[in-house]
C-alpha atoms as a PDB file:
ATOM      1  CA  UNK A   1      70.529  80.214  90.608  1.00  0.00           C
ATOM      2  CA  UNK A   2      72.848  80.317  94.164  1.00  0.00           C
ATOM      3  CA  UNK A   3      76.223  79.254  94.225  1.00  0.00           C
ATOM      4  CA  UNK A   4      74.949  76.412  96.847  1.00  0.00           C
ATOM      5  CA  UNK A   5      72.183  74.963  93.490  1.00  0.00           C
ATOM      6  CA  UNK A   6      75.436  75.022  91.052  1.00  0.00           C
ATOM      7  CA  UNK A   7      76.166  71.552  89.605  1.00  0.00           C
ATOM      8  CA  UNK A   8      79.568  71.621  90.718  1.00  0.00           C
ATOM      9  CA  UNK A   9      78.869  72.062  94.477  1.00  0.00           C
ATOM     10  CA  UNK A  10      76.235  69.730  94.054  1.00  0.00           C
ATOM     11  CA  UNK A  11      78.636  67.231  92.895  1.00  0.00           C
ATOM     12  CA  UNK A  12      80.955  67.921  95.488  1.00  0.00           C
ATOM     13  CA  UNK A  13      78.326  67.432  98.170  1.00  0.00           C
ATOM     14  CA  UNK A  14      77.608  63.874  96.695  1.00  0.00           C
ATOM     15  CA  UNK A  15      81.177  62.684  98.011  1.00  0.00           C
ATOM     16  CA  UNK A  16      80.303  61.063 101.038  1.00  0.00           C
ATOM     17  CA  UNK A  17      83.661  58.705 101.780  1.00  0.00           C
ATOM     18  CA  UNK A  18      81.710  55.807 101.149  1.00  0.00           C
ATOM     19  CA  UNK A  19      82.316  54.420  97.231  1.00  0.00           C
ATOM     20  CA  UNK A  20      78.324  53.004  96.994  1.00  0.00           C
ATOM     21  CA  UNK A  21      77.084  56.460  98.456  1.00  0.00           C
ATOM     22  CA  UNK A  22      79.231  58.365  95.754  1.00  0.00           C
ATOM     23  CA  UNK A  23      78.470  55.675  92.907  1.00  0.00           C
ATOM     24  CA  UNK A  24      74.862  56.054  93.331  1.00  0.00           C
ATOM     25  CA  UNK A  25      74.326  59.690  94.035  1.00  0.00           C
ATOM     26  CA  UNK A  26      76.895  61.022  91.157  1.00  0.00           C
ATOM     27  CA  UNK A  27      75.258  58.907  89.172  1.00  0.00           C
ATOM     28  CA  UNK A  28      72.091  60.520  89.697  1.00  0.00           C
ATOM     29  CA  UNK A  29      73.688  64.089  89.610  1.00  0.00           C
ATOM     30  CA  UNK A  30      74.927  63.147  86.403  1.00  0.00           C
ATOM     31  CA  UNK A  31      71.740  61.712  85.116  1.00  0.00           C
ATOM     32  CA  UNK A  32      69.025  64.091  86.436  1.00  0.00           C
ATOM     33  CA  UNK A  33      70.731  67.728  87.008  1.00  0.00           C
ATOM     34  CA  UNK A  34      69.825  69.211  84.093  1.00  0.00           C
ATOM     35  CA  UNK A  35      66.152  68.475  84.137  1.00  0.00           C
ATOM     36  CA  UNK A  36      65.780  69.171  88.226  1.00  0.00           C
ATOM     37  CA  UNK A  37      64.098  72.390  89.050  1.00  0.00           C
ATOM     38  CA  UNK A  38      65.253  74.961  91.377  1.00  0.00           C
ATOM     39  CA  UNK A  39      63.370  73.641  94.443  1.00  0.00           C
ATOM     40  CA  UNK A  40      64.020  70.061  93.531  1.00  0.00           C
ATOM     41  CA  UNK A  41      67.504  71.198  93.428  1.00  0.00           C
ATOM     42  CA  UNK A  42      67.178  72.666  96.808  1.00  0.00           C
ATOM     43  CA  UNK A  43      65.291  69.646  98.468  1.00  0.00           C
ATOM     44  CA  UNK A  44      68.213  67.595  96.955  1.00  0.00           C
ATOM     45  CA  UNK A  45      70.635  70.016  99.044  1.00  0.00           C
ATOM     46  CA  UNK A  46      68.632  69.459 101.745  1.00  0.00           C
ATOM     47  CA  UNK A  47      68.712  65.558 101.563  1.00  0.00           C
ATOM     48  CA  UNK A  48      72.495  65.783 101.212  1.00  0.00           C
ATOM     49  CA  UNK A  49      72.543  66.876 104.962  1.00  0.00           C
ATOM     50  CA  UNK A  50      71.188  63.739 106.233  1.00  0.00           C
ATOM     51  CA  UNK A  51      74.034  61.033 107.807  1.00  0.00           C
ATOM     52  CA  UNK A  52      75.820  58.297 105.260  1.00  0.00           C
ATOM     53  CA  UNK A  53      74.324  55.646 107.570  1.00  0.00           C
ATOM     54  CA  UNK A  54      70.745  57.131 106.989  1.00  0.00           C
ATOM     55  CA  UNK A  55      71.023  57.793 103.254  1.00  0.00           C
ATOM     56  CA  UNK A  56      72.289  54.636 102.820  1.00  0.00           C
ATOM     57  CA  UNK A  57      69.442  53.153 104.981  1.00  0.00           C
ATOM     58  CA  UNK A  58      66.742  55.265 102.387  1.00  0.00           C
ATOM     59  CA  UNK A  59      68.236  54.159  99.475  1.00  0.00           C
ATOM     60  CA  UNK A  60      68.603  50.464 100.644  1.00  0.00           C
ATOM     61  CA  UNK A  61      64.495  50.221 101.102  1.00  0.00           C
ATOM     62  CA  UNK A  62      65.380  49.803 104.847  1.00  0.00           C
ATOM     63  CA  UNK A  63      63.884  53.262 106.363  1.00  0.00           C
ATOM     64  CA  UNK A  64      61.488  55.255 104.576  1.00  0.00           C
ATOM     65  CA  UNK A  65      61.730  59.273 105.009  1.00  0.00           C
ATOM     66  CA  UNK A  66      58.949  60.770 106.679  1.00  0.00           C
ATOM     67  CA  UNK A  67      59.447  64.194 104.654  1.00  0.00           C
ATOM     68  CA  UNK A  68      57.882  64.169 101.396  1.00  0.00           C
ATOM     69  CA  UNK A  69      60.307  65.881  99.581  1.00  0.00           C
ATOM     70  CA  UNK A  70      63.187  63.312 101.061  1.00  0.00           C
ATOM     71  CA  UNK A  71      61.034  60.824 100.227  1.00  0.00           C
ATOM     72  CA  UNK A  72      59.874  61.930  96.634  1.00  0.00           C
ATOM     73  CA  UNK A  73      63.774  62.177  95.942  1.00  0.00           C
ATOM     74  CA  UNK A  74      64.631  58.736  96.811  1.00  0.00           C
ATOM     75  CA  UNK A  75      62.131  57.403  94.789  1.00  0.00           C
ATOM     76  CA  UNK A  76      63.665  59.795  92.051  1.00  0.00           C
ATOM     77  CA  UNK A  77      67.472  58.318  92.944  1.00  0.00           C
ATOM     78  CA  UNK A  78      65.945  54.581  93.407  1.00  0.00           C
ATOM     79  CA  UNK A  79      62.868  53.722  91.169  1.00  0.00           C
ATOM     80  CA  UNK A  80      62.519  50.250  92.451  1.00  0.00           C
ATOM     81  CA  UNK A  81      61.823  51.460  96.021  1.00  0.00           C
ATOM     82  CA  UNK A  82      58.707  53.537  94.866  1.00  0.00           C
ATOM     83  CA  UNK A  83      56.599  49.783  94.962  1.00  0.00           C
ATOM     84  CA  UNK A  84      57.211  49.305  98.637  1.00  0.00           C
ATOM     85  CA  UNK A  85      56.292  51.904 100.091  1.00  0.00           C
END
């Protein structure tokens, strides 16, 4: 596993200066890291490169990603958004 798939970095990435941003996505580091495979792990590095404002936007139902692998992860970090979309 790289250094950049490591649950610590991970972690660190999910500090975003925003309290609801960090609330919901350490949560999910906490929750789902161990189970996550490699790529998934990747895909969720990738997501973490995306703006605050869009993230927040995903997570809130108020945007939808148009990548699949964004889009399969948000589900993953917000269930209830998987019935509206």
């Amino acid at each position: 596993m790289s250094e950049r798939l490591k649950k610590g970095y991970l972690q660190w990435r999910c500090r975003r200066g925003t309290k609801e941003l960090d609330v919901i996505l350490i949560r999910f580091m906490d929750n789902h890291y161990e189970q996550m495979s490699d790529d998934e792990l990747l895909d969720f590095d990738r997501l973490l490169d995306n703006q605050d404002t869009l993230l927040w936007d995903w997570f809130c139902g108020h945007l939808v990603p148009e990548n699949k692998n964004d889009k399969h992860l948000v589900h993953k970090i917000n269930p209830k958004l998987a019935d509206k979309v």
